[in-house]
C-alpha atoms as a PDB file:
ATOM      1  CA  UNK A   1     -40.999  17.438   3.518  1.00  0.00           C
ATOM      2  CA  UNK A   2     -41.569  20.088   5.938  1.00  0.00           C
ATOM      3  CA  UNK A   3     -39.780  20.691   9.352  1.00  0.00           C
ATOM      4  CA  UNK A   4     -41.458  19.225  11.888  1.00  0.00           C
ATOM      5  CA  UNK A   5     -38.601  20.186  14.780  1.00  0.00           C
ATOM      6  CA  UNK A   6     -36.900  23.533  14.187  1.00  0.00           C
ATOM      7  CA  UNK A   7     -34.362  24.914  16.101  1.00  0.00           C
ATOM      8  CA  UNK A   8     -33.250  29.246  15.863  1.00  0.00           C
ATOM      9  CA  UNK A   9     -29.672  30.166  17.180  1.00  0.00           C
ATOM     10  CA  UNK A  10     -30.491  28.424  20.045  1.00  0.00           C
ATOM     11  CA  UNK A  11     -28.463  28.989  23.337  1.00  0.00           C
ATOM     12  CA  UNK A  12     -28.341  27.111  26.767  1.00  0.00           C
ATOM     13  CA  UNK A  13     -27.099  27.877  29.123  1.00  0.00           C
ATOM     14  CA  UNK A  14     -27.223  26.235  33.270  1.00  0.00           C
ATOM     15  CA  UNK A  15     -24.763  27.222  36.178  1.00  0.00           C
ATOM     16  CA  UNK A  16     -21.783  30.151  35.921  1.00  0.00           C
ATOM     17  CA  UNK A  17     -23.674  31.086  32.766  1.00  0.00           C
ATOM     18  CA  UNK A  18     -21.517  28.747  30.803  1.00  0.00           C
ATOM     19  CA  UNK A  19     -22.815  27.974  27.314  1.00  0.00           C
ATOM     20  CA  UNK A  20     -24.048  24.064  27.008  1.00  0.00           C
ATOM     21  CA  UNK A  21     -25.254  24.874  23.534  1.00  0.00           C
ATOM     22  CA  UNK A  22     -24.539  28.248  21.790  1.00  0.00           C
ATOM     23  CA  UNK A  23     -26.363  29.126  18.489  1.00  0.00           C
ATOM     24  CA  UNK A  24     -27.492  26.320  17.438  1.00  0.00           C
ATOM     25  CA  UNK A  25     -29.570  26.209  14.376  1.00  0.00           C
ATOM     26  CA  UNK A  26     -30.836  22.537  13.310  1.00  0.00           C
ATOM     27  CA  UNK A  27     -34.218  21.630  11.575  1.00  0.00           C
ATOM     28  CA  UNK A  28     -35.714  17.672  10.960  1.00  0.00           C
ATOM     29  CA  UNK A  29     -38.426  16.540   9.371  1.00  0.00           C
ATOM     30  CA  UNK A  30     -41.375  15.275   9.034  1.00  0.00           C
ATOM     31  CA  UNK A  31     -40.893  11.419   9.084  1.00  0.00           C
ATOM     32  CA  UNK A  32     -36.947  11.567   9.311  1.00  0.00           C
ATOM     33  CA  UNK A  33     -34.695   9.666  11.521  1.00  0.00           C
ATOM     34  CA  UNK A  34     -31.787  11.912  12.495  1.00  0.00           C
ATOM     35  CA  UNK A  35     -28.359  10.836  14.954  1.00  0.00           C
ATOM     36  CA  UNK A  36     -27.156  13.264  17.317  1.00  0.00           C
ATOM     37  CA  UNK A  37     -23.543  12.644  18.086  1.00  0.00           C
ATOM     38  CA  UNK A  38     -20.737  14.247  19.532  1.00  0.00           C
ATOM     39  CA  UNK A  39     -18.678  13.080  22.344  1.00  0.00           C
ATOM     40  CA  UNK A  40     -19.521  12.988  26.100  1.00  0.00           C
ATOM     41  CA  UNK A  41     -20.498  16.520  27.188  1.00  0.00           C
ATOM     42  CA  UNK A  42     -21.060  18.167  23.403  1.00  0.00           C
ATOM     43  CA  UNK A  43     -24.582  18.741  24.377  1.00  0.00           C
ATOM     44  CA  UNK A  44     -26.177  15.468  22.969  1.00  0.00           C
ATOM     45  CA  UNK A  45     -28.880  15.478  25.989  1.00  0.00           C
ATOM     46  CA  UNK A  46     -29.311  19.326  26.178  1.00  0.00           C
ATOM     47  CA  UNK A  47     -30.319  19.341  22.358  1.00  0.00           C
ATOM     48  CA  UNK A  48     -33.188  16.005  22.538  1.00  0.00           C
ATOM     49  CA  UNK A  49     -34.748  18.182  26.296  1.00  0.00           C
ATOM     50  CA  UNK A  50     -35.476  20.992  24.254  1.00  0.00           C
ATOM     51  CA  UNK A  51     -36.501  19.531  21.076  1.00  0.00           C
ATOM     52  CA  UNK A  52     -38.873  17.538  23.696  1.00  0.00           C
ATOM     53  CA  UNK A  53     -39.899  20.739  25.253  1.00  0.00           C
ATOM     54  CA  UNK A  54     -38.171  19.486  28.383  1.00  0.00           C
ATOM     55  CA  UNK A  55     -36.290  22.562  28.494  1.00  0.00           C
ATOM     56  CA  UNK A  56     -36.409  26.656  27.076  1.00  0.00           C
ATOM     57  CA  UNK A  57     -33.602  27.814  25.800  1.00  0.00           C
ATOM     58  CA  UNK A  58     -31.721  30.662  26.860  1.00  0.00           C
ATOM     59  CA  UNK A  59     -31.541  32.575  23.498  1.00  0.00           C
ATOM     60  CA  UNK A  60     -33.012  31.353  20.404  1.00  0.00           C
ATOM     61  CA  UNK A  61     -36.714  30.001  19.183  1.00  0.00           C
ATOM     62  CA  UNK A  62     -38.748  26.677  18.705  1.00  0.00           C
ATOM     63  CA  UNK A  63     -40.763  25.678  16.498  1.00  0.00           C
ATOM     64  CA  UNK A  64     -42.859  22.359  16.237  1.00  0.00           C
ATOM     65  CA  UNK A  65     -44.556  22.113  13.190  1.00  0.00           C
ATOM     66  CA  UNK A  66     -44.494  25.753  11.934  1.00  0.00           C
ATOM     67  CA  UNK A  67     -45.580  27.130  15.633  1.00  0.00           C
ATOM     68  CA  UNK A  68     -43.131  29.089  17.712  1.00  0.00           C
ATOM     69  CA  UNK A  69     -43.220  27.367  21.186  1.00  0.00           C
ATOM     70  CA  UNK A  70     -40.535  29.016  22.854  1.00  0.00           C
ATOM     71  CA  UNK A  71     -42.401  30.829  25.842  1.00  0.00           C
ATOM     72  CA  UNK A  72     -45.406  28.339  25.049  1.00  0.00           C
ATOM     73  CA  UNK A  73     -47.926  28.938  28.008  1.00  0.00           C
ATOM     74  CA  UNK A  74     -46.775  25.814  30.683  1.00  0.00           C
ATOM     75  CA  UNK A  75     -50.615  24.653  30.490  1.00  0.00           C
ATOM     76  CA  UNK A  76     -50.086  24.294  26.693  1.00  0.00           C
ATOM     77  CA  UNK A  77     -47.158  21.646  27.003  1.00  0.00           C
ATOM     78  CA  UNK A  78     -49.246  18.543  28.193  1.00  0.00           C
ATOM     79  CA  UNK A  79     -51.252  19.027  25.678  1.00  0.00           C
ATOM     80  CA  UNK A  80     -48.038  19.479  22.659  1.00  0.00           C
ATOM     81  CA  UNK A  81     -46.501  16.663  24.567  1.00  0.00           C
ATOM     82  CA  UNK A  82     -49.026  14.063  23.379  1.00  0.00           C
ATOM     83  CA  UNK A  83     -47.104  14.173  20.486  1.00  0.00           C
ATOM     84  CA  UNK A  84     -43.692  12.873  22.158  1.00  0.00           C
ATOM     85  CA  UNK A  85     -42.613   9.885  22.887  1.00  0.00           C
ATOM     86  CA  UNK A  86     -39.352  10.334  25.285  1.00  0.00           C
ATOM     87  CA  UNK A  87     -36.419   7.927  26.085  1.00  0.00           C
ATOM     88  CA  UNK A  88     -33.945   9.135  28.165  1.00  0.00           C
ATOM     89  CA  UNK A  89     -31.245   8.198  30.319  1.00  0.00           C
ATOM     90  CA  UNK A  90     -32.982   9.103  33.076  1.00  0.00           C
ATOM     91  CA  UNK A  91     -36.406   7.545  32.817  1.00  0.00           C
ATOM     92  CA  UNK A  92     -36.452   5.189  34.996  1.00  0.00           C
ATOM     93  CA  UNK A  93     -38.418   2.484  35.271  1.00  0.00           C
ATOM     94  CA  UNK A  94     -40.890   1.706  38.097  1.00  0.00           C
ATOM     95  CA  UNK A  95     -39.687  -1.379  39.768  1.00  0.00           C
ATOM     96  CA  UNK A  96     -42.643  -2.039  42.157  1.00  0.00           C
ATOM     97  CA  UNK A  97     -44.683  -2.317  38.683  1.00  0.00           C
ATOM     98  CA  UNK A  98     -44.545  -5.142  35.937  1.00  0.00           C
ATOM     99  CA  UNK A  99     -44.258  -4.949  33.094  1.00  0.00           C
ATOM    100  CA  UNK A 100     -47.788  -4.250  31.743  1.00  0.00           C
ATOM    101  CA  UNK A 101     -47.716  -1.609  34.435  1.00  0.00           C
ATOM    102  CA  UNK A 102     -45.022   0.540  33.504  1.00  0.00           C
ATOM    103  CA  UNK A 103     -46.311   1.028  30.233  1.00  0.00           C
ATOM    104  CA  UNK A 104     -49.857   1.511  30.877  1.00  0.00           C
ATOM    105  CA  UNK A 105     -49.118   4.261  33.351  1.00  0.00           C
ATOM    106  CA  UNK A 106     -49.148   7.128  31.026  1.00  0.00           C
ATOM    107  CA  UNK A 107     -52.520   6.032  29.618  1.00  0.00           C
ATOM    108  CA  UNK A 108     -53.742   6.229  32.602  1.00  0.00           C
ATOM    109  CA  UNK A 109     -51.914   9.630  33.272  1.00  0.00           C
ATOM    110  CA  UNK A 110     -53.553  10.892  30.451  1.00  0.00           C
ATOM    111  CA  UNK A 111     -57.121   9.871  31.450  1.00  0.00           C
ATOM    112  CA  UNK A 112     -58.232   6.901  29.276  1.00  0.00           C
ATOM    113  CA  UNK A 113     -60.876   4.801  29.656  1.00  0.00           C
ATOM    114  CA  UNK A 114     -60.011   1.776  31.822  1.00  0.00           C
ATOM    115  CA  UNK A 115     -61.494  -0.479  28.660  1.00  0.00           C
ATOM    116  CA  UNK A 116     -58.962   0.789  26.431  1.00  0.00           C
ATOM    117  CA  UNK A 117     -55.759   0.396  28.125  1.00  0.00           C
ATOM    118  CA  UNK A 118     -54.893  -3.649  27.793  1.00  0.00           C
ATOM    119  CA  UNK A 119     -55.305  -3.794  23.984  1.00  0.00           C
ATOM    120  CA  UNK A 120     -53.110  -0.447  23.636  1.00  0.00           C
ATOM    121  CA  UNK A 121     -50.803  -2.013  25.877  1.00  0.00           C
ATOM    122  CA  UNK A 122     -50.755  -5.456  24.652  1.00  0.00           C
ATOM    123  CA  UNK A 123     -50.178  -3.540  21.112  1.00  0.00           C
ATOM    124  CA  UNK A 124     -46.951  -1.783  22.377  1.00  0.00           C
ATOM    125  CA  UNK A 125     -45.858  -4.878  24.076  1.00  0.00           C
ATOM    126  CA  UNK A 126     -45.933  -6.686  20.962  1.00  0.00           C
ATOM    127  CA  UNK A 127     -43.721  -4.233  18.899  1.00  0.00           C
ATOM    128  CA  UNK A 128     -40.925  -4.702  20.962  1.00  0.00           C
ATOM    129  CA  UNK A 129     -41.173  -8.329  21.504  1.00  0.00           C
ATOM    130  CA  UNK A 130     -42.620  -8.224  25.109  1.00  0.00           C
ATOM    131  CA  UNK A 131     -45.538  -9.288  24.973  1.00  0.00           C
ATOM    132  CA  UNK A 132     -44.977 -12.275  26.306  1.00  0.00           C
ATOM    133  CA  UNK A 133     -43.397 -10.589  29.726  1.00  0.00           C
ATOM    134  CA  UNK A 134     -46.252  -8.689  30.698  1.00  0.00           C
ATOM    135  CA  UNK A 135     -46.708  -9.868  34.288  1.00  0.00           C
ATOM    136  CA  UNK A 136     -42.385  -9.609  35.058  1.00  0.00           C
ATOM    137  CA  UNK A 137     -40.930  -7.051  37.056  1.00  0.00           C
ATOM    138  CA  UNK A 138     -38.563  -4.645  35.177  1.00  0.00           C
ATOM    139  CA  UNK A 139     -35.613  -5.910  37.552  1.00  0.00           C
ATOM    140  CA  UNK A 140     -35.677  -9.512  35.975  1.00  0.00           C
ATOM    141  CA  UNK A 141     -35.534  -8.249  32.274  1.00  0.00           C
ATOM    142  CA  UNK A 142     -31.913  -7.997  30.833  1.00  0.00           C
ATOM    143  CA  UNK A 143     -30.967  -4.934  29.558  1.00  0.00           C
ATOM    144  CA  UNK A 144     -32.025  -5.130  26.222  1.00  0.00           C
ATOM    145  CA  UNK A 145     -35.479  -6.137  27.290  1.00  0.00           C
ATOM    146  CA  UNK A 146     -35.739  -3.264  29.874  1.00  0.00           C
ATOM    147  CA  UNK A 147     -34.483  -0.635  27.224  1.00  0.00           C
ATOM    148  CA  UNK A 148     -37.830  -1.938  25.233  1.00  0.00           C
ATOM    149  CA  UNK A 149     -40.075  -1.798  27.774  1.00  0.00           C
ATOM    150  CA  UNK A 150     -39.200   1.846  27.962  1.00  0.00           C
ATOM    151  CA  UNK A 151     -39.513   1.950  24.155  1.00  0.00           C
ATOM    152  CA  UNK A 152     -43.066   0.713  24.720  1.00  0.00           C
ATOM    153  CA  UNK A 153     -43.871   3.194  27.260  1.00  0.00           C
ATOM    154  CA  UNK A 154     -42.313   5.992  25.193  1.00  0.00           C
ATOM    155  CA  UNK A 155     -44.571   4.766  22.228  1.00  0.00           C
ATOM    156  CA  UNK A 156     -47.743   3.732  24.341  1.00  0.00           C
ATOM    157  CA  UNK A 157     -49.379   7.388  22.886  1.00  0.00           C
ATOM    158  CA  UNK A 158     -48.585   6.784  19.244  1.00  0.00           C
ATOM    159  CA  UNK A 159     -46.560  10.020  19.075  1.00  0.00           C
ATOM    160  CA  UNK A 160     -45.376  11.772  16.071  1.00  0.00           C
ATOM    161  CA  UNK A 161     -41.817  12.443  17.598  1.00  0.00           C
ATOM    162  CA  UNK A 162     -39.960   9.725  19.140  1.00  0.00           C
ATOM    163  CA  UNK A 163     -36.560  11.197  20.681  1.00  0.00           C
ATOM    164  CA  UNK A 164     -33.701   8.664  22.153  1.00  0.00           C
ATOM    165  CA  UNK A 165     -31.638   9.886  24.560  1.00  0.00           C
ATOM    166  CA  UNK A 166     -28.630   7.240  24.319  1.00  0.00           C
ATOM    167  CA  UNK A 167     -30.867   4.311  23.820  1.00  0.00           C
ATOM    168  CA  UNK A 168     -28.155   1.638  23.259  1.00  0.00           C
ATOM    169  CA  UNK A 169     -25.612   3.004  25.828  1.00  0.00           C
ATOM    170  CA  UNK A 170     -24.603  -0.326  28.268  1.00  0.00           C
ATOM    171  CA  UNK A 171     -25.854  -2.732  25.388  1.00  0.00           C
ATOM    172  CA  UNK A 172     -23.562  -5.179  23.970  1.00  0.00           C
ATOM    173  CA  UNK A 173     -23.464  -5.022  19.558  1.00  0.00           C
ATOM    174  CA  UNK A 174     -26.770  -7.472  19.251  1.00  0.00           C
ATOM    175  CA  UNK A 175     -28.802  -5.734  21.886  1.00  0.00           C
ATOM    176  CA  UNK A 176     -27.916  -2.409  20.685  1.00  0.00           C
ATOM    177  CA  UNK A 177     -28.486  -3.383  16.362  1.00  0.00           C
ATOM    178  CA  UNK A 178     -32.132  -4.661  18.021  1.00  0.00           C
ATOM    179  CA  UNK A 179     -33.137  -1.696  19.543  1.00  0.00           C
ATOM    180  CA  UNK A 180     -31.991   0.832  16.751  1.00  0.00           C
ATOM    181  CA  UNK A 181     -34.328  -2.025  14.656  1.00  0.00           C
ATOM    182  CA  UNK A 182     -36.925  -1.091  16.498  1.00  0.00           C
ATOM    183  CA  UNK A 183     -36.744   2.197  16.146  1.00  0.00           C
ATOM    184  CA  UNK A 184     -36.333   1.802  12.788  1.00  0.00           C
ATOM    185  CA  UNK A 185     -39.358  -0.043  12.512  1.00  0.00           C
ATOM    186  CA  UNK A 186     -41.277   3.053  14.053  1.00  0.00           C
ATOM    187  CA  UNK A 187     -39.694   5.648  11.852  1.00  0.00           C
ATOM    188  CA  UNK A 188     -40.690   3.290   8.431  1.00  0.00           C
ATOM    189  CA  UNK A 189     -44.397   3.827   9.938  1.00  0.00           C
ATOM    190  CA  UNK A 190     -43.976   7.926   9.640  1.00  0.00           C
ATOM    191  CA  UNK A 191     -42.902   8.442  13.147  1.00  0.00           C
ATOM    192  CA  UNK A 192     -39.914  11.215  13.220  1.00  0.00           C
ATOM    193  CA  UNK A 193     -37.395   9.140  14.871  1.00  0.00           C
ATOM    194  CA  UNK A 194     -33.836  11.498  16.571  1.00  0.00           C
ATOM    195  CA  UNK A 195     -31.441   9.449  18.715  1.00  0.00           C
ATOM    196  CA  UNK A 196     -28.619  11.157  20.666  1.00  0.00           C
ATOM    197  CA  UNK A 197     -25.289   8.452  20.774  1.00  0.00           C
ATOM    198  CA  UNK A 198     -21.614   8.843  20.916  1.00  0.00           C
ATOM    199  CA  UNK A 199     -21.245   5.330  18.941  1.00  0.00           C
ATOM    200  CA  UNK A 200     -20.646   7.065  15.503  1.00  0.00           C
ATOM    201  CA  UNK A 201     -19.182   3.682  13.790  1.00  0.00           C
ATOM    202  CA  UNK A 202     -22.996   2.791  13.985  1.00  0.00           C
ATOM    203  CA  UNK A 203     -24.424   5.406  12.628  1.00  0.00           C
ATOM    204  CA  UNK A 204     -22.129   5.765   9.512  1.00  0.00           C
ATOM    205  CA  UNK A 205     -23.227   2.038   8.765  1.00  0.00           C
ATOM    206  CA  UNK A 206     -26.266   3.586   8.619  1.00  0.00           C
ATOM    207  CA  UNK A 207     -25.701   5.825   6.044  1.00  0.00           C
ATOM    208  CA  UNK A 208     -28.437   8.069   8.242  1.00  0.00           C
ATOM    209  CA  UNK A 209     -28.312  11.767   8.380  1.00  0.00           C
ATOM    210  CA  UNK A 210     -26.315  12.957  11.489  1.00  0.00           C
ATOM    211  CA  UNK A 211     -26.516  16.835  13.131  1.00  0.00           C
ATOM    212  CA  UNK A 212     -22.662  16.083  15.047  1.00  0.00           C
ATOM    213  CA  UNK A 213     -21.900  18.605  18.264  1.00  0.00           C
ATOM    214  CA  UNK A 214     -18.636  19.500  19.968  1.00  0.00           C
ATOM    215  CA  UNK A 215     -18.415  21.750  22.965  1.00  0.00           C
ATOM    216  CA  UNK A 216     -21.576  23.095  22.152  1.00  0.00           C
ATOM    217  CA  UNK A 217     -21.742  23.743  19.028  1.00  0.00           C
ATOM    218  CA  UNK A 218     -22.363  22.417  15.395  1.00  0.00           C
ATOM    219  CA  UNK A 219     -19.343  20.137  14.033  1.00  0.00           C
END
C-alpha cells in the first residue's frame, strides 16, 4: 500500500520555542487504521493538526499522497481538506442547531445544492445510529450519541482521511467499544482511519498498529 500521510523529521514547536514534537518521522497508509498514544502532553493532538493540515510544522515536510504540502498555498487547503474528516476535542457542537443541522452545515459550507443535502445527511445519520434523532438538539443526546453526531459531521464529505482526536475520552467502556465500532466500520470501507487516545489497554486488544509518543518524540 502506499503512504497516504507522511510525516519528515517533523518539528513543532509554540511558545518559549519549546519543542511539542521534535523529529518526528511517521508514515500511514492508504486504508490503515493507526492509534496514536502516549500520555497526556506527548503530543497526541499536535501530531492529528498537522496530519489534518491544521497546523505547519516548524522543521520538517508533509506529504499527502506523494505531494509535499508543507508551505501549500493557504487557498490550496480548502480544497485538500475535502479529503478530511476531523474529530477533535475541540469541535464543538452547535447547540442552537439539531441534529440534522449540525451535520448538514459543512455541505452547505461547501456549496451544495440545497436538493442534495437531506439524503447525504439522512445517509450519515444512519451510520451512526442517529437517524432517528434528527430533529433533537445536541444538548439532549448523551455523550455517546453527541460523540456520533460529530462522527457524522466529520464523515458528511465522504473523506479519505478520518482523524480522531480522543474520540472516546469521557465515555464509559460500552460507549467508547461503540464508537471505535464505528470507526471501524468506516476504515473496513477504505477510509484511512488515525485516532489519538491515552487508553492503550484498548488498543492492544486491538491488536492495531500504534505510532506511541513521549515528550515529543517517538517511543
Amino acid at each position: 500500500m502506499s503512504s497516504m500521510i507522511q510525516l519528515e523529521k517533523i518539528t513543532k514547536k509554540y511558545r518559549e520555542n519549546v519543542p511539542i514534537l521534535k523529529k518526528i518521522s511517521v508514515s500511514v497508509s492508504e486504508g490503515e487504521m493507526v492509534f496514536v498514544t502516549g500520555h497526556s502532553g506527548a503530543g497526541k493532538t499536535t501530531l492529528l493538526r498537522l496530519m489534518g493540515l491544521v497546523e505547519k510544522p516548524s522543521e520538517g515536510h508533509i506529504f499527502i499522497n506523494g505531494q509535499n504540502v508543507t508551505n501549500i498555498n493557504p487557498r490550496s487547503l480548502p480544497f485538500l481538506r475535502r479529503n478530511y474528516g476531523l474529530i477533535f476535542q475541540d469541535s464543538k457542537l452547535l447547540n442552537d442547531r439539531n441534529v440534522f443541522d449540525n451535520v448538514a452545515l459543512p455541505l452547505r459550507i461547501s456549496g451544495f445544492r440545497r436538493s442534495e443535502i437531506p439524503s447525504r445527511v439522512r445517509a450519515a445519520l444512519d451510520k451512526v445510529g442517529l437517524l432517528k434523532k434528527e430533529q433533537s438538539m445536541p444538548v439532549t443526546l448523551s455523550g455517546g450519541e453527541q460523540q456520533r453526531l460529530c462522527i457524522a459531521r466529520a464523515i458528511i464529505n465522504r473523506p479519505a482521511i478520518l482523524l480522531a482526536d480522543e474520540p472516546t475520552a469521557n465515555l464509559d467502556v460500552a460507549y467508547e467499544r461503540e464508537i471505535i465500532e464505528i470507526l471501524k466500520d468506516f476504515n473496513q470501507v477504505g477510509v484511512t482511519v488515525v485516532v489519538a487516545t491515552h487508553n492503550t489497554a484498548m488498543v492492544e486488544s486491538m491488536q492495531a498498529r500504534q505510532i506511541s509518543l513521549k515528550n515529543g518524540e517517538l517511543n
